[in-house]
Protein backbone atom coordinates (compact mmCIF):
# COMPACT_ATOMS: atom_id res chain seq x y z
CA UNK A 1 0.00 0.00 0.00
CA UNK A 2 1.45 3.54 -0.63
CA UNK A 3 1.82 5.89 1.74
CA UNK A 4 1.10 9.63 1.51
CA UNK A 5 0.63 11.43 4.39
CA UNK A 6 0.99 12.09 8.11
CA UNK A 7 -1.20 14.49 10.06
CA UNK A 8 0.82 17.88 11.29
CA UNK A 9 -0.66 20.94 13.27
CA UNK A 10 -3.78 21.66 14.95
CA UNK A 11 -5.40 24.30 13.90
CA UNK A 12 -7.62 24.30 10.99
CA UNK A 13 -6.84 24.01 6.88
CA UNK A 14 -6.85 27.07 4.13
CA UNK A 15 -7.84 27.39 0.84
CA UNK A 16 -6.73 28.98 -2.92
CA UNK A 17 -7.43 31.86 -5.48
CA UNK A 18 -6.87 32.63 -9.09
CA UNK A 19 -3.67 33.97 -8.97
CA UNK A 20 -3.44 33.61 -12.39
CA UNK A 21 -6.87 36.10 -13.30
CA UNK A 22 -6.07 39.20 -15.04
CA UNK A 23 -8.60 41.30 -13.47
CA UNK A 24 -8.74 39.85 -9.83
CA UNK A 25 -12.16 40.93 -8.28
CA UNK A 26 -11.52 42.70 -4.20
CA UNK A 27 -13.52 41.26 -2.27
CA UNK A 28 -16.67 42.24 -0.41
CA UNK A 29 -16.89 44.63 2.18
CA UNK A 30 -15.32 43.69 5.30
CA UNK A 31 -15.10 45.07 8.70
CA UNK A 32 -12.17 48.13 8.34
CA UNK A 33 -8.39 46.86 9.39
CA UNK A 34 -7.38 49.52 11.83
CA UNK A 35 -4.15 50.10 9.59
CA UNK A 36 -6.29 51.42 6.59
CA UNK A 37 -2.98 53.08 5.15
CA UNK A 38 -0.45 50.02 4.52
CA UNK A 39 0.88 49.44 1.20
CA UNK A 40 1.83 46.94 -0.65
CA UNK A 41 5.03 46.64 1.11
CA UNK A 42 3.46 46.04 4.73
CA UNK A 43 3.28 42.45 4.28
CA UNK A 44 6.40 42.10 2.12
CA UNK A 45 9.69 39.94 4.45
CA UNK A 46 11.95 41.80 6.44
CA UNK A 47 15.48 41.41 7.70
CA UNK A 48 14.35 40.39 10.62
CA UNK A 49 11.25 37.91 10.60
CA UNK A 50 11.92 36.42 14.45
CA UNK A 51 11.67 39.79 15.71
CA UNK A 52 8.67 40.77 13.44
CA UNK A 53 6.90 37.52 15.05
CA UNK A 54 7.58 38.78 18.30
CA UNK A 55 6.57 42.51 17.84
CA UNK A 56 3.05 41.32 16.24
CA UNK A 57 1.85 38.78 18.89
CA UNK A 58 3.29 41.55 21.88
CA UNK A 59 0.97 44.07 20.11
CA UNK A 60 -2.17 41.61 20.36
CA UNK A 61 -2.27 41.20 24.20
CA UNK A 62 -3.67 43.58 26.57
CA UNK A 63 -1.85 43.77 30.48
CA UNK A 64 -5.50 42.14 31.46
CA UNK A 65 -4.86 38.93 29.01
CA UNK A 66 -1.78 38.24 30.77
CA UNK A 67 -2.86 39.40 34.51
CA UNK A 68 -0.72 42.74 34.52
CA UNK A 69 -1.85 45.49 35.98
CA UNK A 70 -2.97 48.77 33.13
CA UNK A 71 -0.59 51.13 34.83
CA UNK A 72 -0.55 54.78 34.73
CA UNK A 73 -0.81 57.00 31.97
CA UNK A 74 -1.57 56.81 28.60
CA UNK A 75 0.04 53.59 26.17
CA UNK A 76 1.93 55.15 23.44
CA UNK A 77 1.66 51.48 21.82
CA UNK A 78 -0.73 48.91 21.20
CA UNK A 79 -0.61 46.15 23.05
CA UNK A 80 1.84 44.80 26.02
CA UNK A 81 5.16 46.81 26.31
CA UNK A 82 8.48 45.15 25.89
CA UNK A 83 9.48 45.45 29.26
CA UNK A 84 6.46 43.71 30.07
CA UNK A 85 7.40 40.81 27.92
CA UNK A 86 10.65 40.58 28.83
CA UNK A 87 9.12 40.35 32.76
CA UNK A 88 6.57 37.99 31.77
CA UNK A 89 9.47 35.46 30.09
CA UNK A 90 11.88 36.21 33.01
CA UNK A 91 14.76 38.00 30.61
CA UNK A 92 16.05 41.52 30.52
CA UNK A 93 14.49 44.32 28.92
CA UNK A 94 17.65 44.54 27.03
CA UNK A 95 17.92 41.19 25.50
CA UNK A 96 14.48 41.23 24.74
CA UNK A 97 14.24 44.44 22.75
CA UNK A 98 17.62 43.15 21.23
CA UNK A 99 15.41 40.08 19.83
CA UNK A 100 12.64 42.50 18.30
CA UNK A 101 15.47 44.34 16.37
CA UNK A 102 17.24 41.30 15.19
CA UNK A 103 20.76 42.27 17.05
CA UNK A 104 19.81 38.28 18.72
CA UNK A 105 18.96 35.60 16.56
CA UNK A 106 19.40 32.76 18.24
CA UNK A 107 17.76 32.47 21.58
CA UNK A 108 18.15 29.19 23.51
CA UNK A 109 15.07 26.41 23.89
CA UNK A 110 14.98 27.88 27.76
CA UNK A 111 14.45 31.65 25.92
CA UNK A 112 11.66 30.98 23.39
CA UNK A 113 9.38 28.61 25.22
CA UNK A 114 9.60 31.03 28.40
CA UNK A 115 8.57 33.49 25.40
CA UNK A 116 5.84 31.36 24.07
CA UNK A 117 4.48 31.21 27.28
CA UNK A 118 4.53 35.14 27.71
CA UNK A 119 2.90 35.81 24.39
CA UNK A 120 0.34 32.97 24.98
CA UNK A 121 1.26 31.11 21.83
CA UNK A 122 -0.35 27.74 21.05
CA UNK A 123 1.47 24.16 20.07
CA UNK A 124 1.21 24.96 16.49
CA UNK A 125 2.81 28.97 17.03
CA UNK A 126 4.94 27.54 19.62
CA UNK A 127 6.72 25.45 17.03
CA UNK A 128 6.58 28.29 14.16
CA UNK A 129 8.32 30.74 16.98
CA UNK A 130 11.04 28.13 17.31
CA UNK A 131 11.54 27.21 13.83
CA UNK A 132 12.22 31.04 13.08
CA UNK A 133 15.03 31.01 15.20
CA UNK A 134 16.40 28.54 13.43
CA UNK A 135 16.38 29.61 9.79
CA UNK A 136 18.24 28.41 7.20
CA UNK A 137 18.32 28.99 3.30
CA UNK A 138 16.35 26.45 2.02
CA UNK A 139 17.64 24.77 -1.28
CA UNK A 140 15.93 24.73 -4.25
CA UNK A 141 13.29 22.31 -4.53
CA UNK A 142 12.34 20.35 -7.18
CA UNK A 143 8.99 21.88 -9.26
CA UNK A 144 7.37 17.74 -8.87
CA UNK A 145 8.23 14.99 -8.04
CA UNK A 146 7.56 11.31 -8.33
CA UNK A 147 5.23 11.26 -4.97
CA UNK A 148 3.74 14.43 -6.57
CA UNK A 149 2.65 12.14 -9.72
CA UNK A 150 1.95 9.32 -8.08
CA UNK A 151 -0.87 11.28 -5.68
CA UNK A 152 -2.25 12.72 -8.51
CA UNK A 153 -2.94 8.68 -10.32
CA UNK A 154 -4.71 8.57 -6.74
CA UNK A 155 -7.37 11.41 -6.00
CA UNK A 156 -8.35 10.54 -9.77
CA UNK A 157 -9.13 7.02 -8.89
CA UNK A 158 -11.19 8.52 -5.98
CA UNK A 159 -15.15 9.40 -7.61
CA UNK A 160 -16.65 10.09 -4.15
CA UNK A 161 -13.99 12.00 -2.90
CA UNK A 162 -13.29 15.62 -3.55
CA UNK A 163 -9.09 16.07 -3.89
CA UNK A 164 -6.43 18.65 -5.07
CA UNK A 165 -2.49 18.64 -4.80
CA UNK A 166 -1.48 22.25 -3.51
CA UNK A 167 2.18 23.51 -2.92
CA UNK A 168 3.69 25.19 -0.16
CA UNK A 169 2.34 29.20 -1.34
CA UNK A 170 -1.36 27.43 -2.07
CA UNK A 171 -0.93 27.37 -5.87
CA UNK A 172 -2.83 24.26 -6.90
CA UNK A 173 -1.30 21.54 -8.73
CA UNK A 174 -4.07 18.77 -9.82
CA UNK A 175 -7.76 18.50 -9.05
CA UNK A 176 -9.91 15.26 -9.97
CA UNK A 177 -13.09 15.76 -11.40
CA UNK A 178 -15.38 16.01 -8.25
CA UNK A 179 -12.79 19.19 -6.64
CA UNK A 180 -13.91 20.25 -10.17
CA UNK A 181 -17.69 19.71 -9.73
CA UNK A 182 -17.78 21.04 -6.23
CA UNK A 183 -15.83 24.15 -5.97
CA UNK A 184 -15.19 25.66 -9.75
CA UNK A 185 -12.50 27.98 -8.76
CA UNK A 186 -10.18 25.53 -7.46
CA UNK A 187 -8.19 24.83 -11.01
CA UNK A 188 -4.82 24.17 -11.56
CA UNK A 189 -3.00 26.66 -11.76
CA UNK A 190 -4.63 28.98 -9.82
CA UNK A 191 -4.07 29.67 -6.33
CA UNK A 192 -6.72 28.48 -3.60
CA UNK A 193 -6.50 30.90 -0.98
CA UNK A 194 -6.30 33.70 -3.63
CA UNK A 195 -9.51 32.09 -4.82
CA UNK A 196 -11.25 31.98 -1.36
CA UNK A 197 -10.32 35.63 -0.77
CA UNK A 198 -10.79 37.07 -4.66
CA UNK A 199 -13.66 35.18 -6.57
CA UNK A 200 -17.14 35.78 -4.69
CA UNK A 201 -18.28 32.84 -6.09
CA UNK A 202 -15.88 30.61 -4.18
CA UNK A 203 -16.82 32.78 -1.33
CA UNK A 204 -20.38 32.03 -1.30
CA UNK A 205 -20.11 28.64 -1.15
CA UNK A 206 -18.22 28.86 2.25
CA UNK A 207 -20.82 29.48 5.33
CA UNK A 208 -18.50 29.79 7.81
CA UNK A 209 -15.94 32.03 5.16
CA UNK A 210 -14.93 34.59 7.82
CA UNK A 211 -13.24 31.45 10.30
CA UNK A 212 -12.05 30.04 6.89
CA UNK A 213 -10.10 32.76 5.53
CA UNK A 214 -9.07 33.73 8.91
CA UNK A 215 -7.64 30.45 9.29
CA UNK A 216 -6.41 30.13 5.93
CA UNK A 217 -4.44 33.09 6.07
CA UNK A 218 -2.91 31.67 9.20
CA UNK A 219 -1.75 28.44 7.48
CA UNK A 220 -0.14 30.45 4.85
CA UNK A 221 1.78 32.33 7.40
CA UNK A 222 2.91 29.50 8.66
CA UNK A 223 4.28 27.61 5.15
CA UNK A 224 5.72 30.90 3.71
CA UNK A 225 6.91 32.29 7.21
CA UNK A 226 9.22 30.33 6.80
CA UNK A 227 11.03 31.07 3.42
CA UNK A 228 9.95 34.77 2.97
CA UNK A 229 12.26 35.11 0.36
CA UNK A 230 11.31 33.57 -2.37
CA UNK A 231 9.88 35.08 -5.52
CA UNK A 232 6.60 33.51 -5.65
CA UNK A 233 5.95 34.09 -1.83
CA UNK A 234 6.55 37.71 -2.44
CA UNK A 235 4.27 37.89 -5.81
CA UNK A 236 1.22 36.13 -4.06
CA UNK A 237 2.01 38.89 -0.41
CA UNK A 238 1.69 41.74 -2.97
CA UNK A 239 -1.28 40.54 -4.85
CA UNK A 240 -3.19 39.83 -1.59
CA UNK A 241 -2.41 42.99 -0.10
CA UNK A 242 -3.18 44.72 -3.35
CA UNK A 243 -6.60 43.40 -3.59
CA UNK A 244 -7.77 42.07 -0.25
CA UNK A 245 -9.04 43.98 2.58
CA UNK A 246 -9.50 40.62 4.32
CA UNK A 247 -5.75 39.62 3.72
CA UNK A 248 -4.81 43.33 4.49
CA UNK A 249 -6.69 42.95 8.19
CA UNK A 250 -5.27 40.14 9.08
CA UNK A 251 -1.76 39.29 7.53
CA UNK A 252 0.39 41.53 9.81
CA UNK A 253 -1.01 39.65 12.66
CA UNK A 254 1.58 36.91 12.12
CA UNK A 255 -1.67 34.45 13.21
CA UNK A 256 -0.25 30.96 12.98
CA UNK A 257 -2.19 27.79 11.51
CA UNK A 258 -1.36 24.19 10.55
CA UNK A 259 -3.45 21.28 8.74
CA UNK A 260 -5.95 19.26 10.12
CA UNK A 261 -9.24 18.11 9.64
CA UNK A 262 -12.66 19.32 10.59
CA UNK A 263 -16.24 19.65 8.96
CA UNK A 264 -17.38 22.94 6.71
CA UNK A 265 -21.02 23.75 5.98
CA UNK A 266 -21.45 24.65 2.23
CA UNK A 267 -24.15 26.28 0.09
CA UNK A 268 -23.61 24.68 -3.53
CA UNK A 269 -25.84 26.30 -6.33
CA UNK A 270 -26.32 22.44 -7.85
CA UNK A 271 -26.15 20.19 -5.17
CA UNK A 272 -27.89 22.12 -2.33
CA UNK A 273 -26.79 22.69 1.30
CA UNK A 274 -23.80 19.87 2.65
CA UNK A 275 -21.82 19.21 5.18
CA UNK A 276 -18.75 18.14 4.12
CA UNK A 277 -15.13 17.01 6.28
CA UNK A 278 -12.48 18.06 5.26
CA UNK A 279 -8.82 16.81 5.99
CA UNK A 280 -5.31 18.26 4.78
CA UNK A 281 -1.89 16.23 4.96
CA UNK A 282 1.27 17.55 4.12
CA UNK A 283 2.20 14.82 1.26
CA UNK A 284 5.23 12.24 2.18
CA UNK A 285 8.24 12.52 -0.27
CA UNK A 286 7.80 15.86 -1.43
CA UNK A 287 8.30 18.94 1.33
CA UNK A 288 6.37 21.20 -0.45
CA UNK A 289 3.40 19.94 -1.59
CA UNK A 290 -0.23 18.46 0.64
CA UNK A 291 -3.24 17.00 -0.40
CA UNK A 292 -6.52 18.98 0.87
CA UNK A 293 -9.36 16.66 0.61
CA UNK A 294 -13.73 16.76 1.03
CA UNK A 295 -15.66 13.74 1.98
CA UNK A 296 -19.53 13.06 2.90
CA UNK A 297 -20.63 10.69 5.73
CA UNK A 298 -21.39 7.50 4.26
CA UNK A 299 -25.62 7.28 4.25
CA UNK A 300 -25.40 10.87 4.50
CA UNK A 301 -27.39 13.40 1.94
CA UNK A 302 -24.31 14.94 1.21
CA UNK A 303 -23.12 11.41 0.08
CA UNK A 304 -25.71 11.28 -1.90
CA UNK A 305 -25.48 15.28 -2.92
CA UNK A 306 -21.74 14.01 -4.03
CA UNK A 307 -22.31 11.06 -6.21
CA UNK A 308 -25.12 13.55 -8.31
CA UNK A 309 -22.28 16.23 -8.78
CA UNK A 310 -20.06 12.85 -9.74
CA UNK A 311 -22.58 11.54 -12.37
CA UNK A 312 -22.71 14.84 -13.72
């Protein structure tokens, strides 16, 4: 029997976009991001990406979430202070704001899980904090591979099971039929989370779409956190922040997600209301690549929902 994947993370999956459109639609209206003015260069990699993670979850606590008192006078920052931080995680002030600025790179173990536990950070960001500390240019990696083509034989052999191939920035490399059937904007080629932010008819589909994205732009964070760098990372930052307000509210969060597996309600113009599951597995042999799948409870009417949209 082959094997493709192991589960990693906990928190929930994400989804693509038409990168590829020439005349990318903005989304709906959204609740305002209380940084109205960034540019395109807001979400774009810095120098210093450990110290931008730190900076960004420091700024989403309040004294109250961590049991500090407010304090006197007015906060001339959002957010906990670094002092408090550094208190919090039991370092100096010093070394601390040294962290932020990137004059320290590499903290020991002891340093970022005492920080982890300061900034409240789950399993999944716990292990994103620590990998950042740890970065190293990545080589190049191969465009497919073998276990690439070999998954893709499989989700075609699959008629009651809804499958695509993505890579590491959400572009999408192979859909079988059903994918097809069930969510038209997911198409090779295109990119799925551009899709779920971009096209409102992928949006519409998605009841729960504001949890979705939300998490979806968390899992990205968390793939392309880690090599900002490279070109097509940097391509798909800009074209988000050029024409999302959704990606441009949440992206400078630094929210962290991983895969997993979990159930989303869907309004389908053919096939009706469903309830589909959902799981995502990063794809054994190939780094870069997972396999984000939809399936119906056997006796289910979404089973039988599915296997309409498969005769189709």
């Amino acid at each position: 029997m082959l094997t493709l994947f192991t589960r990693w993370g906990e928190a929930q999956p994400h989804f693509i976009s038409d990168a590829s459109a020439s005349s990318p639609v903005p989304d709906p209206p959204t609740r305002q991001t209380s940084r109205p003015d960034l540019s395109i260069q807001f979400g774009m990699p810095s120098p210093h990406p450990l110290g931008d993670y730190l900076r960004a979850r420091r700024e989403l606590l309040h004294p109250d979430d961590v049991g500090l008192p407010e304090g006197s006078g007015r906060r001339r920052v959002p957010g906990l202070r670094r002092s408090e931080v550094a208190i919090l995680a039991g370092i100096s002030t010093e070394y601390y704001v040294k962290l932020e600025q990137g004059q320290e790179s590499h903290p020991t173990e002891q340093v970022l899980d005492a920080l982890s536990r300061a900034l409240r950070l789950d399993a999944t960001a716990t292990s994103y904090l620590h990998a950042l500390a740890r970065l190293t240019d990545r080589p190049p990696q191969p465009a497919a591979s073998r276990a690439v083509e070999r998954t893709r034989w499989l989700i075609n052999s699959w008629p009651m099971t809804a499958a695509m191939i993505l890579d590491r920035h959400n572009d999408i490399v192979a859909t079988n039929p059903l994918m097809t059937a069930l969510v038209a904007g997911y198409q090779p080629g295109r990119n799925s989370l551009a899709a779920l932010l971009l096209d409102p008819d992928v949006r519409k589909l998605y009841v729960e779409w504001e949890g979705l994205s939300m998490r979806s732009i968390g899992l990205m964070r968390s793939r392309v956190g880690l090599d900002p760098g490279h070109e097509r990372a940097q391509q798909l930052i800009a074209q988000l922040t050029r024409d999302s307000a959704r990606f441009r509210e949440l992206w400078h969060r630094h929210d962290i997600a991983g895969m997993t597996e979990g159930t989303h309600p869907m309004n389908h113009p053919v096939a009706g209301t469903l309830s589909l599951h959902f799981s995502h597995f990063p794809l054994v042999g190939s780094e870069d690549h997972s396999v984000f799948l939809y399936y119906a409870e056997p006796g289910s009417r979404t089973e039988r929902a599915l296997a309409e949209l498969a005769g189709r």
